[in-house]
PDB file of N, CA and C in Angstrom:
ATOM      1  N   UNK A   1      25.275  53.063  32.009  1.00  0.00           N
ATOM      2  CA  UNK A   1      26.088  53.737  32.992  1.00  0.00           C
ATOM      3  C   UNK A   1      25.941  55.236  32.776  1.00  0.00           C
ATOM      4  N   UNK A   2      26.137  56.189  34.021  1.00  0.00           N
ATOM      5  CA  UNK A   2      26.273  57.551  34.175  1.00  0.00           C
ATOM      6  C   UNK A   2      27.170  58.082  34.526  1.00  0.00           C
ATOM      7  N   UNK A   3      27.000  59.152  34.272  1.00  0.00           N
ATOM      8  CA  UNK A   3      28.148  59.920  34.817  1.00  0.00           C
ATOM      9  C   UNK A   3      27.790  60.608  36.401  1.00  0.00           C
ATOM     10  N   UNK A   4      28.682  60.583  37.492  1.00  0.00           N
ATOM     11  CA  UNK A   4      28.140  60.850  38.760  1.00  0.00           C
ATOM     12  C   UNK A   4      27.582  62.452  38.717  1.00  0.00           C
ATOM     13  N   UNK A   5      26.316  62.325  39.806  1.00  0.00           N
ATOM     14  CA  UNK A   5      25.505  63.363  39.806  1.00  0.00           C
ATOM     15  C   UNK A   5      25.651  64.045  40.932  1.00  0.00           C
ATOM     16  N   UNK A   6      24.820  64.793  41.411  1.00  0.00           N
ATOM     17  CA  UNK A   6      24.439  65.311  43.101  1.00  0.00           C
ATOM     18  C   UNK A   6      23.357  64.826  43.645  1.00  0.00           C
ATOM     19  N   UNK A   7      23.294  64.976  44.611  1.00  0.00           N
ATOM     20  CA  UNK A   7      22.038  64.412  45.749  1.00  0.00           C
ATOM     21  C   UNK A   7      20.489  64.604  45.383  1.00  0.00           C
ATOM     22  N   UNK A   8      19.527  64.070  46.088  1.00  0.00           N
ATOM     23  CA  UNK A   8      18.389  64.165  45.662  1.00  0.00           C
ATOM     24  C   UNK A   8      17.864  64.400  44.400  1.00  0.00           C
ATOM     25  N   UNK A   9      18.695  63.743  43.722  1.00  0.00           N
ATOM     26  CA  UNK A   9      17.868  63.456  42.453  1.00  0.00           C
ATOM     27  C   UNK A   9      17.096  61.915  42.171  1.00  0.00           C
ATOM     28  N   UNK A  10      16.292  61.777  41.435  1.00  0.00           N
ATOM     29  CA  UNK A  10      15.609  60.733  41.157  1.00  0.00           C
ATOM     30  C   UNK A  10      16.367  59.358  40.218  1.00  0.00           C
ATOM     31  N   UNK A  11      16.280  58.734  40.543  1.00  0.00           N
ATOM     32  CA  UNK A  11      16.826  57.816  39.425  1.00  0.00           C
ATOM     33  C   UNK A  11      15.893  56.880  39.096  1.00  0.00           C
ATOM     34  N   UNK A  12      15.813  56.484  37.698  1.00  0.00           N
ATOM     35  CA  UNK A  12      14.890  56.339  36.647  1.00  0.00           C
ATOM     36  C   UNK A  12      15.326  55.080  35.560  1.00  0.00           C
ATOM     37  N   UNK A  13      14.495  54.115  35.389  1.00  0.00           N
ATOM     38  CA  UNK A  13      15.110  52.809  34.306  1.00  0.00           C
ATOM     39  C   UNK A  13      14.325  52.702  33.782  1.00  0.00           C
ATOM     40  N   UNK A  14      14.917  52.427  31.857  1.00  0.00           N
ATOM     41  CA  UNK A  14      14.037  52.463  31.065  1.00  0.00           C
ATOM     42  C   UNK A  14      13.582  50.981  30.631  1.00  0.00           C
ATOM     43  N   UNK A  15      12.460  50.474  30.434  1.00  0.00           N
ATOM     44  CA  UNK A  15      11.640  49.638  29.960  1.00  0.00           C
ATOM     45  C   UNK A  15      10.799  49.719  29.594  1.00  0.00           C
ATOM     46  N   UNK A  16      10.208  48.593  28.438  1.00  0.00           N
ATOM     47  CA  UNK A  16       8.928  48.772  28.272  1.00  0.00           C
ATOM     48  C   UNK A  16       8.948  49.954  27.206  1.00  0.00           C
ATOM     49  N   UNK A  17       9.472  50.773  27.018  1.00  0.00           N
ATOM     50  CA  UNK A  17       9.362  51.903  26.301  1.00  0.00           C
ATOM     51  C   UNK A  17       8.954  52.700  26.822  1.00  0.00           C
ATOM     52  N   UNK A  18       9.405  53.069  28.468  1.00  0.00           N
ATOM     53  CA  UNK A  18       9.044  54.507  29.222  1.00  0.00           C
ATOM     54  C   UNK A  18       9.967  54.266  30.164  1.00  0.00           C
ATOM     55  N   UNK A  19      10.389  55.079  31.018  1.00  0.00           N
ATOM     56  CA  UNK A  19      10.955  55.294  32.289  1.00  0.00           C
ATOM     57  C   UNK A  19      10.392  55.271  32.721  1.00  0.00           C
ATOM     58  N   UNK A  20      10.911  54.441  33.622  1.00  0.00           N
ATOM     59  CA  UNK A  20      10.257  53.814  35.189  1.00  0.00           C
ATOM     60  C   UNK A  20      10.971  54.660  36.392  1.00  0.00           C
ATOM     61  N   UNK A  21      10.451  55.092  37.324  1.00  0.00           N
ATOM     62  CA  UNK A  21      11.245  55.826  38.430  1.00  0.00           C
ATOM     63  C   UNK A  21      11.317  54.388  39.306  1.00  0.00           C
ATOM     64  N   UNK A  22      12.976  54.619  40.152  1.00  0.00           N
ATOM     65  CA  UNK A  22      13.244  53.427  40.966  1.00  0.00           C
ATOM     66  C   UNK A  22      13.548  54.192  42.500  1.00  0.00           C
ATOM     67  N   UNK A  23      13.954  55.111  42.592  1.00  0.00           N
ATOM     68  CA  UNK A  23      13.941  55.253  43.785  1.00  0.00           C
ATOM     69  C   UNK A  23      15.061  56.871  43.668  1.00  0.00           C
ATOM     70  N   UNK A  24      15.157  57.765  45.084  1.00  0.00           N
ATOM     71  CA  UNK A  24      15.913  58.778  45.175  1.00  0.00           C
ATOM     72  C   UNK A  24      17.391  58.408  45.121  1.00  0.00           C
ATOM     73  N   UNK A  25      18.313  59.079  44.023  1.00  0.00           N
ATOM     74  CA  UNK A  25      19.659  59.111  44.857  1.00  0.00           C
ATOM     75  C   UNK A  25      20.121  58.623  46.131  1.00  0.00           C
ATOM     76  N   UNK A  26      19.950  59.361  46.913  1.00  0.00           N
ATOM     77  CA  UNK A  26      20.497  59.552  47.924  1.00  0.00           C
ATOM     78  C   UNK A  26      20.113  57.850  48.725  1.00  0.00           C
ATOM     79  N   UNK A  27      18.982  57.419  48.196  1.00  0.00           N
ATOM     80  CA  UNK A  27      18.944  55.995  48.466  1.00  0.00           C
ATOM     81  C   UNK A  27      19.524  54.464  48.182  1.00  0.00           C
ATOM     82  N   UNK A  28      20.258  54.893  47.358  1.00  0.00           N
ATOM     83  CA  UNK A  28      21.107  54.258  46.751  1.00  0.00           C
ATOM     84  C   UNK A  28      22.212  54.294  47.247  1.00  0.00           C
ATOM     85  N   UNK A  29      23.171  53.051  47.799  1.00  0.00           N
ATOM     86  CA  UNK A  29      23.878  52.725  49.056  1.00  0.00           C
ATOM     87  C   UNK A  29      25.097  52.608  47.645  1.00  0.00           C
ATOM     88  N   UNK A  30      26.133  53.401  47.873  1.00  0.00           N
ATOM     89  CA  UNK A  30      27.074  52.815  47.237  1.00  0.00           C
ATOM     90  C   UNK A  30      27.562  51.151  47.198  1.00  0.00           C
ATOM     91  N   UNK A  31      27.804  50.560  46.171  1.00  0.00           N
ATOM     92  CA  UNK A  31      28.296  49.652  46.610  1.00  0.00           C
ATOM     93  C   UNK A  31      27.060  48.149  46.318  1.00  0.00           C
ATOM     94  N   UNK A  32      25.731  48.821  46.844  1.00  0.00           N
ATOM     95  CA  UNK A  32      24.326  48.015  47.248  1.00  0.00           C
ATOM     96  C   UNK A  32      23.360  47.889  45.820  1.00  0.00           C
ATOM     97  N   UNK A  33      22.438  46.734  45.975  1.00  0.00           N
ATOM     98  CA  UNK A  33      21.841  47.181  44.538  1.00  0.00           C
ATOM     99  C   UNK A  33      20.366  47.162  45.281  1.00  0.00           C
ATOM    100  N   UNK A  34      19.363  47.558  44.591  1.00  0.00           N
ATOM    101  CA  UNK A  34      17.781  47.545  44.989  1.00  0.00           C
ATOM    102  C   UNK A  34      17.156  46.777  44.027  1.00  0.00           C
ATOM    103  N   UNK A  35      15.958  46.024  44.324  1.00  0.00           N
ATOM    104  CA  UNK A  35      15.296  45.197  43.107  1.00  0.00           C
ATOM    105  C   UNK A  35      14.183  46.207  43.089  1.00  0.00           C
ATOM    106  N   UNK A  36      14.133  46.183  41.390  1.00  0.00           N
ATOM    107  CA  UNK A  36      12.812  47.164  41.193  1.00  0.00           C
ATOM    108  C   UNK A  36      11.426  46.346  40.214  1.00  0.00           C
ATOM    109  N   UNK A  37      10.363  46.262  40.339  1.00  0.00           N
ATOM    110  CA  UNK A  37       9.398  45.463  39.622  1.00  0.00           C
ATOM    111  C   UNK A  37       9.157  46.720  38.504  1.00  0.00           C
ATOM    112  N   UNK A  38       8.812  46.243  37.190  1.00  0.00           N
ATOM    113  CA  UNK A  38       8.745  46.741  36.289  1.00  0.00           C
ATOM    114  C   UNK A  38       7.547  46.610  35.551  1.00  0.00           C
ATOM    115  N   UNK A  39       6.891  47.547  34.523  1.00  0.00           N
ATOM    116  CA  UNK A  39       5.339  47.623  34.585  1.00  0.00           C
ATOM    117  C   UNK A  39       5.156  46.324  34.216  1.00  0.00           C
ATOM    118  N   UNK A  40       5.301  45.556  32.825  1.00  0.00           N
ATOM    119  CA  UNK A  40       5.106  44.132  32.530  1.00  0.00           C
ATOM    120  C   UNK A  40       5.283  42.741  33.758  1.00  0.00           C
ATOM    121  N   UNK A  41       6.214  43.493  34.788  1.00  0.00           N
ATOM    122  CA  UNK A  41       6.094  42.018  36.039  1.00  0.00           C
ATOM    123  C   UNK A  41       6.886  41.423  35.884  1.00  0.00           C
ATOM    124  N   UNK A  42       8.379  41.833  34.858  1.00  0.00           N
ATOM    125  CA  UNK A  42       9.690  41.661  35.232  1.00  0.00           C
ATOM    126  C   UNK A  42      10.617  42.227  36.156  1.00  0.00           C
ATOM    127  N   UNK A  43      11.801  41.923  36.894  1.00  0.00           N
ATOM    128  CA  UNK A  43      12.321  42.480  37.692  1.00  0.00           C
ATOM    129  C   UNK A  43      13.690  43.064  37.140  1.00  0.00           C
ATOM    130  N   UNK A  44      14.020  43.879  37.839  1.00  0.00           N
ATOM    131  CA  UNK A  44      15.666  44.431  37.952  1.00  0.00           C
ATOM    132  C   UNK A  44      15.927  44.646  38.856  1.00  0.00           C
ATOM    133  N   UNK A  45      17.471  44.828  38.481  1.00  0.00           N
ATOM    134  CA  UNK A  45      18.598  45.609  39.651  1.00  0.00           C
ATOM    135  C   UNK A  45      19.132  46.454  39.773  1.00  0.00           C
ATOM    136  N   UNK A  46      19.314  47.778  39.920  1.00  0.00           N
ATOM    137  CA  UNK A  46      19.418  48.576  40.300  1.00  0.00           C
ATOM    138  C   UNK A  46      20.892  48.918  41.099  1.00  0.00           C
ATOM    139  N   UNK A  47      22.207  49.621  40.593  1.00  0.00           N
ATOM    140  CA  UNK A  47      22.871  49.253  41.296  1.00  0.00           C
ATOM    141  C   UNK A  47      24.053  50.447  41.383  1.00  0.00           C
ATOM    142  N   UNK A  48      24.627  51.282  41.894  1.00  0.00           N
ATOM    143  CA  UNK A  48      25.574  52.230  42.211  1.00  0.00           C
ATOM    144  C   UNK A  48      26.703  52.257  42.696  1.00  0.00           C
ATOM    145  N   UNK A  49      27.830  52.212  41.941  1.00  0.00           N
ATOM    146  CA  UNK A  49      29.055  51.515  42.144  1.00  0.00           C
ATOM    147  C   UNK A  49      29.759  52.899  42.874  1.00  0.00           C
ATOM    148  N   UNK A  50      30.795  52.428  43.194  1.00  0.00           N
ATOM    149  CA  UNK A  50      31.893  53.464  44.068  1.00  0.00           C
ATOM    150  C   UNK A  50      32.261  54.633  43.780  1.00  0.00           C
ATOM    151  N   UNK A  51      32.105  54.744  42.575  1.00  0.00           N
ATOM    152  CA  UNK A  51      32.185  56.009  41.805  1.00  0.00           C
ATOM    153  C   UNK A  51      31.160  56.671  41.098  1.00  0.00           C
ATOM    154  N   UNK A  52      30.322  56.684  41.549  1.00  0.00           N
ATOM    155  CA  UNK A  52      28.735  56.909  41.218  1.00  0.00           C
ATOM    156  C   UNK A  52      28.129  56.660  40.327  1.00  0.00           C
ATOM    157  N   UNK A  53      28.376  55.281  39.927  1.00  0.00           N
ATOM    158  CA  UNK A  53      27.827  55.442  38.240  1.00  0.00           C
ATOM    159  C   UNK A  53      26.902  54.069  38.725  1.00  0.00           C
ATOM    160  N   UNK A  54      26.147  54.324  37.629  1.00  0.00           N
ATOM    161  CA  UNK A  54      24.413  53.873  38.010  1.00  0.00           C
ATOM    162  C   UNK A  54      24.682  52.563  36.465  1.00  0.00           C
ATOM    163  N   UNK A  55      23.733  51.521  37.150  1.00  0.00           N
ATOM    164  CA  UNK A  55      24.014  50.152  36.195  1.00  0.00           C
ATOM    165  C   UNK A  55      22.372  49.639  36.461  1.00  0.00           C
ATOM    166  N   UNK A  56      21.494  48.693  35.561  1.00  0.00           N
ATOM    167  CA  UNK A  56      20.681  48.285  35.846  1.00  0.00           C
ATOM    168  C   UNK A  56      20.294  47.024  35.054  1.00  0.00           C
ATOM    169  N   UNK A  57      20.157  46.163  35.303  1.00  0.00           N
ATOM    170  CA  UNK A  57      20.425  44.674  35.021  1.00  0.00           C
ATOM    171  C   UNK A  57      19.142  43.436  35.018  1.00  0.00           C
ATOM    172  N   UNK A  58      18.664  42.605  34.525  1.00  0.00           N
ATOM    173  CA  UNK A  58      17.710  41.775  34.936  1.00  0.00           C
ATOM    174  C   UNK A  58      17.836  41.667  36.591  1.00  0.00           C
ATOM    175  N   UNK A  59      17.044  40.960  37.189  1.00  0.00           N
ATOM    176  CA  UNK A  59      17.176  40.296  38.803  1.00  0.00           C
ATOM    177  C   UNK A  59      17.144  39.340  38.803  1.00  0.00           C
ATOM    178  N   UNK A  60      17.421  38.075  38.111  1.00  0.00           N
ATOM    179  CA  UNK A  60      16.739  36.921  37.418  1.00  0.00           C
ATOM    180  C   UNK A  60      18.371  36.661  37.393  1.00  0.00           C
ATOM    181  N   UNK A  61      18.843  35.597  38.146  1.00  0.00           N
ATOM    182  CA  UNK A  61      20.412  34.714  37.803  1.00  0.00           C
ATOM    183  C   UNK A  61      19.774  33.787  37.218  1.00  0.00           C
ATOM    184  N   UNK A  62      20.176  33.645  35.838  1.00  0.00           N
ATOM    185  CA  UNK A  62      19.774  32.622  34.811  1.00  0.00           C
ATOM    186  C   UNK A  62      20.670  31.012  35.504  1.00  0.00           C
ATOM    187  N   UNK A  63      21.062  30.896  36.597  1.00  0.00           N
ATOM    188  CA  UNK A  63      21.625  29.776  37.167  1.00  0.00           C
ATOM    189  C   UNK A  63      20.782  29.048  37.545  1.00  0.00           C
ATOM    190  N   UNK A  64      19.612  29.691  38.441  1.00  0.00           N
ATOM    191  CA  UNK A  64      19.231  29.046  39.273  1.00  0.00           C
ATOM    192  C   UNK A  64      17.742  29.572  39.261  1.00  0.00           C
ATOM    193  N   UNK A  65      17.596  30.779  38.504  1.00  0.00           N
ATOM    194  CA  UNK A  65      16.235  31.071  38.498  1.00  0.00           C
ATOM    195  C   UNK A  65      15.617  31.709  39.164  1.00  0.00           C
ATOM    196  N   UNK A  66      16.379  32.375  40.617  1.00  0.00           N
ATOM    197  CA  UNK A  66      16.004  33.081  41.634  1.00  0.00           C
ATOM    198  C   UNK A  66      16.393  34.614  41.532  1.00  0.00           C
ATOM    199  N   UNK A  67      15.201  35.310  41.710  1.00  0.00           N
ATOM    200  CA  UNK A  67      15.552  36.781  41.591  1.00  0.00           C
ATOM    201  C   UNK A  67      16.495  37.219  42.862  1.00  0.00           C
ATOM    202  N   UNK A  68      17.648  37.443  42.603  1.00  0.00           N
ATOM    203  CA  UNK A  68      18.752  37.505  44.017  1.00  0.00           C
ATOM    204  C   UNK A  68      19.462  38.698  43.307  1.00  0.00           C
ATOM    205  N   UNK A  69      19.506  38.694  42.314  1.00  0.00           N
ATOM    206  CA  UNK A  69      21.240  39.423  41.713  1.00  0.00           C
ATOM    207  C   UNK A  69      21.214  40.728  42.601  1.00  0.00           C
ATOM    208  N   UNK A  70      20.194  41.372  42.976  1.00  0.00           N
ATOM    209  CA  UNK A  70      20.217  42.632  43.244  1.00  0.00           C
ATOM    210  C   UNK A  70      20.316  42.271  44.834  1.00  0.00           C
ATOM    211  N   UNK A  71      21.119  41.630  44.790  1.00  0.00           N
ATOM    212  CA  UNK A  71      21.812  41.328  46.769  1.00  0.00           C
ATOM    213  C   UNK A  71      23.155  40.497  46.621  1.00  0.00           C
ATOM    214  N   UNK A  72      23.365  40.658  45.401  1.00  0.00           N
ATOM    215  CA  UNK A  72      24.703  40.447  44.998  1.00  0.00           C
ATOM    216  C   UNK A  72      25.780  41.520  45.917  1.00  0.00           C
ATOM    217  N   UNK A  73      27.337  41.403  45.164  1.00  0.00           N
ATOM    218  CA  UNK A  73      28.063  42.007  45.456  1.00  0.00           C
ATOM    219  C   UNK A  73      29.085  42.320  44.551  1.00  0.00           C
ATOM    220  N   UNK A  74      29.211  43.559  44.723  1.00  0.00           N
ATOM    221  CA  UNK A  74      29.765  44.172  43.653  1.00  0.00           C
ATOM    222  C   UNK A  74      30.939  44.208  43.878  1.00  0.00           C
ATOM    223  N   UNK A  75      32.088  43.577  42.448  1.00  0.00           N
ATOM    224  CA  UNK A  75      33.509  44.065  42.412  1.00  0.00           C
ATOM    225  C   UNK A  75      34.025  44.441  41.218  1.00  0.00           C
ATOM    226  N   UNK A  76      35.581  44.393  41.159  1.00  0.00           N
ATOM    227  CA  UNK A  76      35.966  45.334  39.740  1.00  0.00           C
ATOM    228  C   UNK A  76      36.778  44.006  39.445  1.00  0.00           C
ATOM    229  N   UNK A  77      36.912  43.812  38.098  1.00  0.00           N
ATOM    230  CA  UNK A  77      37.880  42.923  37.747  1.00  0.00           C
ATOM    231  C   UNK A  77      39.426  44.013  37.711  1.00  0.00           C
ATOM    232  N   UNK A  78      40.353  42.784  37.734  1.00  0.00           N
ATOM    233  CA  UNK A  78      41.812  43.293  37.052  1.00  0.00           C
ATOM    234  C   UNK A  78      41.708  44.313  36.061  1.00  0.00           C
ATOM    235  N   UNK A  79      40.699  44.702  35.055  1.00  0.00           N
ATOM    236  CA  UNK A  79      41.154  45.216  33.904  1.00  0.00           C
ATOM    237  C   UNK A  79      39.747  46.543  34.095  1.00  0.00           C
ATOM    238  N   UNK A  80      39.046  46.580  35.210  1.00  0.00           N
ATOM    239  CA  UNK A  80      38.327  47.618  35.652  1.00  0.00           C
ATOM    240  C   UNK A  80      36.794  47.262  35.447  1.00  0.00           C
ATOM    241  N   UNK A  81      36.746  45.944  34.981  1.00  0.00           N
ATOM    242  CA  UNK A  81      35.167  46.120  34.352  1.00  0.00           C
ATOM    243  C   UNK A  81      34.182  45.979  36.084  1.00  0.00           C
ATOM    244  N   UNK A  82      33.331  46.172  35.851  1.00  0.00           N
ATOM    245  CA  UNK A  82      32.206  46.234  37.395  1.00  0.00           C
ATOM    246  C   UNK A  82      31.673  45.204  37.166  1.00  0.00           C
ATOM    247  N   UNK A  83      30.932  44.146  38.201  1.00  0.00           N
ATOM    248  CA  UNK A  83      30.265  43.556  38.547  1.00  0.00           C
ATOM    249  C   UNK A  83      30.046  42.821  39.329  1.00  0.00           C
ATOM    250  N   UNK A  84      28.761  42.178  39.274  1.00  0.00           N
ATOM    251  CA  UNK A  84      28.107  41.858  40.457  1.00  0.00           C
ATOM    252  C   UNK A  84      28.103  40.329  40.519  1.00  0.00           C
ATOM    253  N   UNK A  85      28.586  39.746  41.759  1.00  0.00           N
ATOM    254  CA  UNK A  85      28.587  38.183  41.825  1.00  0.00           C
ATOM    255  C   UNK A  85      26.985  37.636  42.095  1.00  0.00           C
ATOM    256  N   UNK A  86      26.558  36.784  41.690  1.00  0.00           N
ATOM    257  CA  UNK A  86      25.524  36.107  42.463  1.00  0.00           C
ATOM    258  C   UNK A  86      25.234  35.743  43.786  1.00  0.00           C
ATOM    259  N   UNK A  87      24.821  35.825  44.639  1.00  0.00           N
ATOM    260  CA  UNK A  87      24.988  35.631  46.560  1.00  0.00           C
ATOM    261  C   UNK A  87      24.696  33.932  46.543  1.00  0.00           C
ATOM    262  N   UNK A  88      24.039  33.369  45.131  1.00  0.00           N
ATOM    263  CA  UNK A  88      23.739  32.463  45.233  1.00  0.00           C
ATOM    264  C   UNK A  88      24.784  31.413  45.034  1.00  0.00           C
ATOM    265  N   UNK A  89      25.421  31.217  43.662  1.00  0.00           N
ATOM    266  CA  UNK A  89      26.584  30.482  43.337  1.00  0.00           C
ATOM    267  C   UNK A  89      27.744  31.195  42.528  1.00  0.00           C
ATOM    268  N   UNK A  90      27.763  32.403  43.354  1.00  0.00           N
ATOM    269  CA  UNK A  90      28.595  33.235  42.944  1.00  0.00           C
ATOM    270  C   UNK A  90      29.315  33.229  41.560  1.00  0.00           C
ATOM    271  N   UNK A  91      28.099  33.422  40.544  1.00  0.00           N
ATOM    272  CA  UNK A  91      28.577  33.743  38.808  1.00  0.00           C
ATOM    273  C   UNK A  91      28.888  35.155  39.079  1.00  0.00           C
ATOM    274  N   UNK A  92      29.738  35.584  38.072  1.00  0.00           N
ATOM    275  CA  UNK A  92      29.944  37.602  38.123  1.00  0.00           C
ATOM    276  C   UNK A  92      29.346  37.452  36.665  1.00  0.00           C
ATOM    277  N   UNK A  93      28.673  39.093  36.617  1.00  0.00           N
ATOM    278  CA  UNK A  93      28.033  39.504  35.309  1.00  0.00           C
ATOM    279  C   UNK A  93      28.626  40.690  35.367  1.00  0.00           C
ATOM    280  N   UNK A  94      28.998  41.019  34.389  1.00  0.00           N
ATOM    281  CA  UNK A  94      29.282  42.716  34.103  1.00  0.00           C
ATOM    282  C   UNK A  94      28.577  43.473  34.228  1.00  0.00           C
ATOM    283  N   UNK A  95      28.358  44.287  34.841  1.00  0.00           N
ATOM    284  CA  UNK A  95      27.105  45.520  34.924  1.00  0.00           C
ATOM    285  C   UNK A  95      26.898  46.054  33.818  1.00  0.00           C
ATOM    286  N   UNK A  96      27.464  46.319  32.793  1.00  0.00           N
ATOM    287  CA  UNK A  96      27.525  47.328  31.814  1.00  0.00           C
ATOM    288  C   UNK A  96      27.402  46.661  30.493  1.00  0.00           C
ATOM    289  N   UNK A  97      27.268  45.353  30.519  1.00  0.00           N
ATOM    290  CA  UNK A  97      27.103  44.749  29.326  1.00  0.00           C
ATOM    291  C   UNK A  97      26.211  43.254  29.602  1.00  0.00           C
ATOM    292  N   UNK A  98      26.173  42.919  30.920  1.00  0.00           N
ATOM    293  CA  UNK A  98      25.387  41.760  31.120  1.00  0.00           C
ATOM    294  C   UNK A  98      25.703  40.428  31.189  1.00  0.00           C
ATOM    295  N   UNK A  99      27.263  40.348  30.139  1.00  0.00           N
ATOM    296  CA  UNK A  99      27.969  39.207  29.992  1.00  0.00           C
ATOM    297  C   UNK A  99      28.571  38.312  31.683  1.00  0.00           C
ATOM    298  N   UNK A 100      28.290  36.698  31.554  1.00  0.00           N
ATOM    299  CA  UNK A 100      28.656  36.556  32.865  1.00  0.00           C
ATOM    300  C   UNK A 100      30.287  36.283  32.361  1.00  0.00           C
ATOM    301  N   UNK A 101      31.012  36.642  33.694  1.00  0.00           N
ATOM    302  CA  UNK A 101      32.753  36.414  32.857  1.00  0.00           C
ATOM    303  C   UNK A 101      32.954  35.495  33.959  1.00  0.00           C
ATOM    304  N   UNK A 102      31.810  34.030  33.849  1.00  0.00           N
ATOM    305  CA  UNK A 102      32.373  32.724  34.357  1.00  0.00           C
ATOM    306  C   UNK A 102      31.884  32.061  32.968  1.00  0.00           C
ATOM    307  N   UNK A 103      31.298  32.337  32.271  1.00  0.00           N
ATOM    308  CA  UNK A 103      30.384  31.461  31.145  1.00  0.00           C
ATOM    309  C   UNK A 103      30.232  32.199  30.090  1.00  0.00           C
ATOM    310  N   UNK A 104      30.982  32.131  28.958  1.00  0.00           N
ATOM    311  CA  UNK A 104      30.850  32.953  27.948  1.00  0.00           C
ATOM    312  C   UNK A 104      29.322  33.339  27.476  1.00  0.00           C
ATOM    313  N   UNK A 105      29.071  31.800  27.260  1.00  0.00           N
ATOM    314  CA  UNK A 105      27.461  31.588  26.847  1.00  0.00           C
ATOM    315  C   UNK A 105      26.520  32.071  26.944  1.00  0.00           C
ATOM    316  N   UNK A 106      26.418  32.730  28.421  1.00  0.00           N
ATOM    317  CA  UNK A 106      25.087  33.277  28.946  1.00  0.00           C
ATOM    318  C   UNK A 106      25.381  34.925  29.053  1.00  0.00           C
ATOM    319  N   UNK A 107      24.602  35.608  29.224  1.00  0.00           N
ATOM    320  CA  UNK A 107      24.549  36.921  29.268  1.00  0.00           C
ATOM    321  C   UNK A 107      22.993  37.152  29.641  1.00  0.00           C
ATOM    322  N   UNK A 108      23.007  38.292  30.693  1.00  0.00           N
ATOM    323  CA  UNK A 108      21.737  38.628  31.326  1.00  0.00           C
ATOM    324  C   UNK A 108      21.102  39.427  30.556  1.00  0.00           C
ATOM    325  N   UNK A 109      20.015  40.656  30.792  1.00  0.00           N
ATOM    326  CA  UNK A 109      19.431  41.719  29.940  1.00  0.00           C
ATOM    327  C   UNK A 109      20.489  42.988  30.820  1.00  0.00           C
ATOM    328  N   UNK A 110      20.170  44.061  30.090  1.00  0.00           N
ATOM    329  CA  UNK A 110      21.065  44.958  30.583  1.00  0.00           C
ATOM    330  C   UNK A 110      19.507  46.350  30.661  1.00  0.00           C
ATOM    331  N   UNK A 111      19.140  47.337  31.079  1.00  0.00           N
ATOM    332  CA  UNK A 111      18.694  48.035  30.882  1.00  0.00           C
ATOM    333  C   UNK A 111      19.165  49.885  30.975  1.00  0.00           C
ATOM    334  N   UNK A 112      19.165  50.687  30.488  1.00  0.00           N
ATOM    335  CA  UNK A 112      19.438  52.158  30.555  1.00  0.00           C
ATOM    336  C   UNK A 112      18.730  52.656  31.770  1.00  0.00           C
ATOM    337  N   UNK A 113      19.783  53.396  32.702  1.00  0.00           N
ATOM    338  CA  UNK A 113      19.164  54.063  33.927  1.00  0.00           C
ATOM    339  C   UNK A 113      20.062  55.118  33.789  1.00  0.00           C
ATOM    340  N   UNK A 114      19.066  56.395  34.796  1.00  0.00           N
ATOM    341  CA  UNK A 114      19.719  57.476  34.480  1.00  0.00           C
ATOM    342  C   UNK A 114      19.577  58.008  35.877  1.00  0.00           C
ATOM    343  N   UNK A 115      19.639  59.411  36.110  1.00  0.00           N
ATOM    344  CA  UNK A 115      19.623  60.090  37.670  1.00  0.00           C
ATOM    345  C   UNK A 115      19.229  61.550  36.874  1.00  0.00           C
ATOM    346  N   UNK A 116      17.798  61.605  36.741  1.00  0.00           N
ATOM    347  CA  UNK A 116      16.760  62.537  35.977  1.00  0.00           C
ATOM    348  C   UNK A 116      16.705  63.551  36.883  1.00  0.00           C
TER     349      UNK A 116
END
């Protein structure tokens, strides 16, 4: 997570052991997430919550196996944490830590994104 920025800046996720550029600010739909392919040919999500803070996550719902998460929908729990439901069988994962808070058990990858 970040701290909110200004416009036209780049935003950037790290993998692999480099930053990856994902797309401009200003493209980033509050609220919306973007799937980004990553150099190895894994995916993420990409995602900018209401208060501008930037989250980036596998794309991969370990439910079902389908890269969807990043067409999820984003909400806040009772106690403030962010995340994103599945569109598929609606699991929530925390943005900020990966954990799903329907299933203790499972937890996604989480990755560092920034607005460079």
């Amino acid at each position: 997570m970040t701290a909110p920025v200004r416009t036209s800046t780049r935003v950037e996720l790290f993998a692999d052991r480099t930053w990856t550029p994902v797309c401009d600010w200003d493209l980033l739909t509050p609220g919306r997430g973007v799937a980004v392919l990553l150099p190895d040919g894994r995916q993420a999500a990409v995602f900018r919550d209401g208060a501008d803070a930037l989250y980036a996550i596998a794309n991969r719902d370990p439910f079902t196996g389908a890269y969807v998460l990043s067409r999820g929908l984003l909400g806040t729990t009772a106690d403030g944490r962010v995340y994103v439901a599945s569109p598929l069988l609606k699991q929530r994962f925390e943005l900020a830590t990966g954990q799903c808070l329907d299933d203790e058990a499972v937890r996604i990858p989480v990755h560092p994104v920034r607005a460079a």
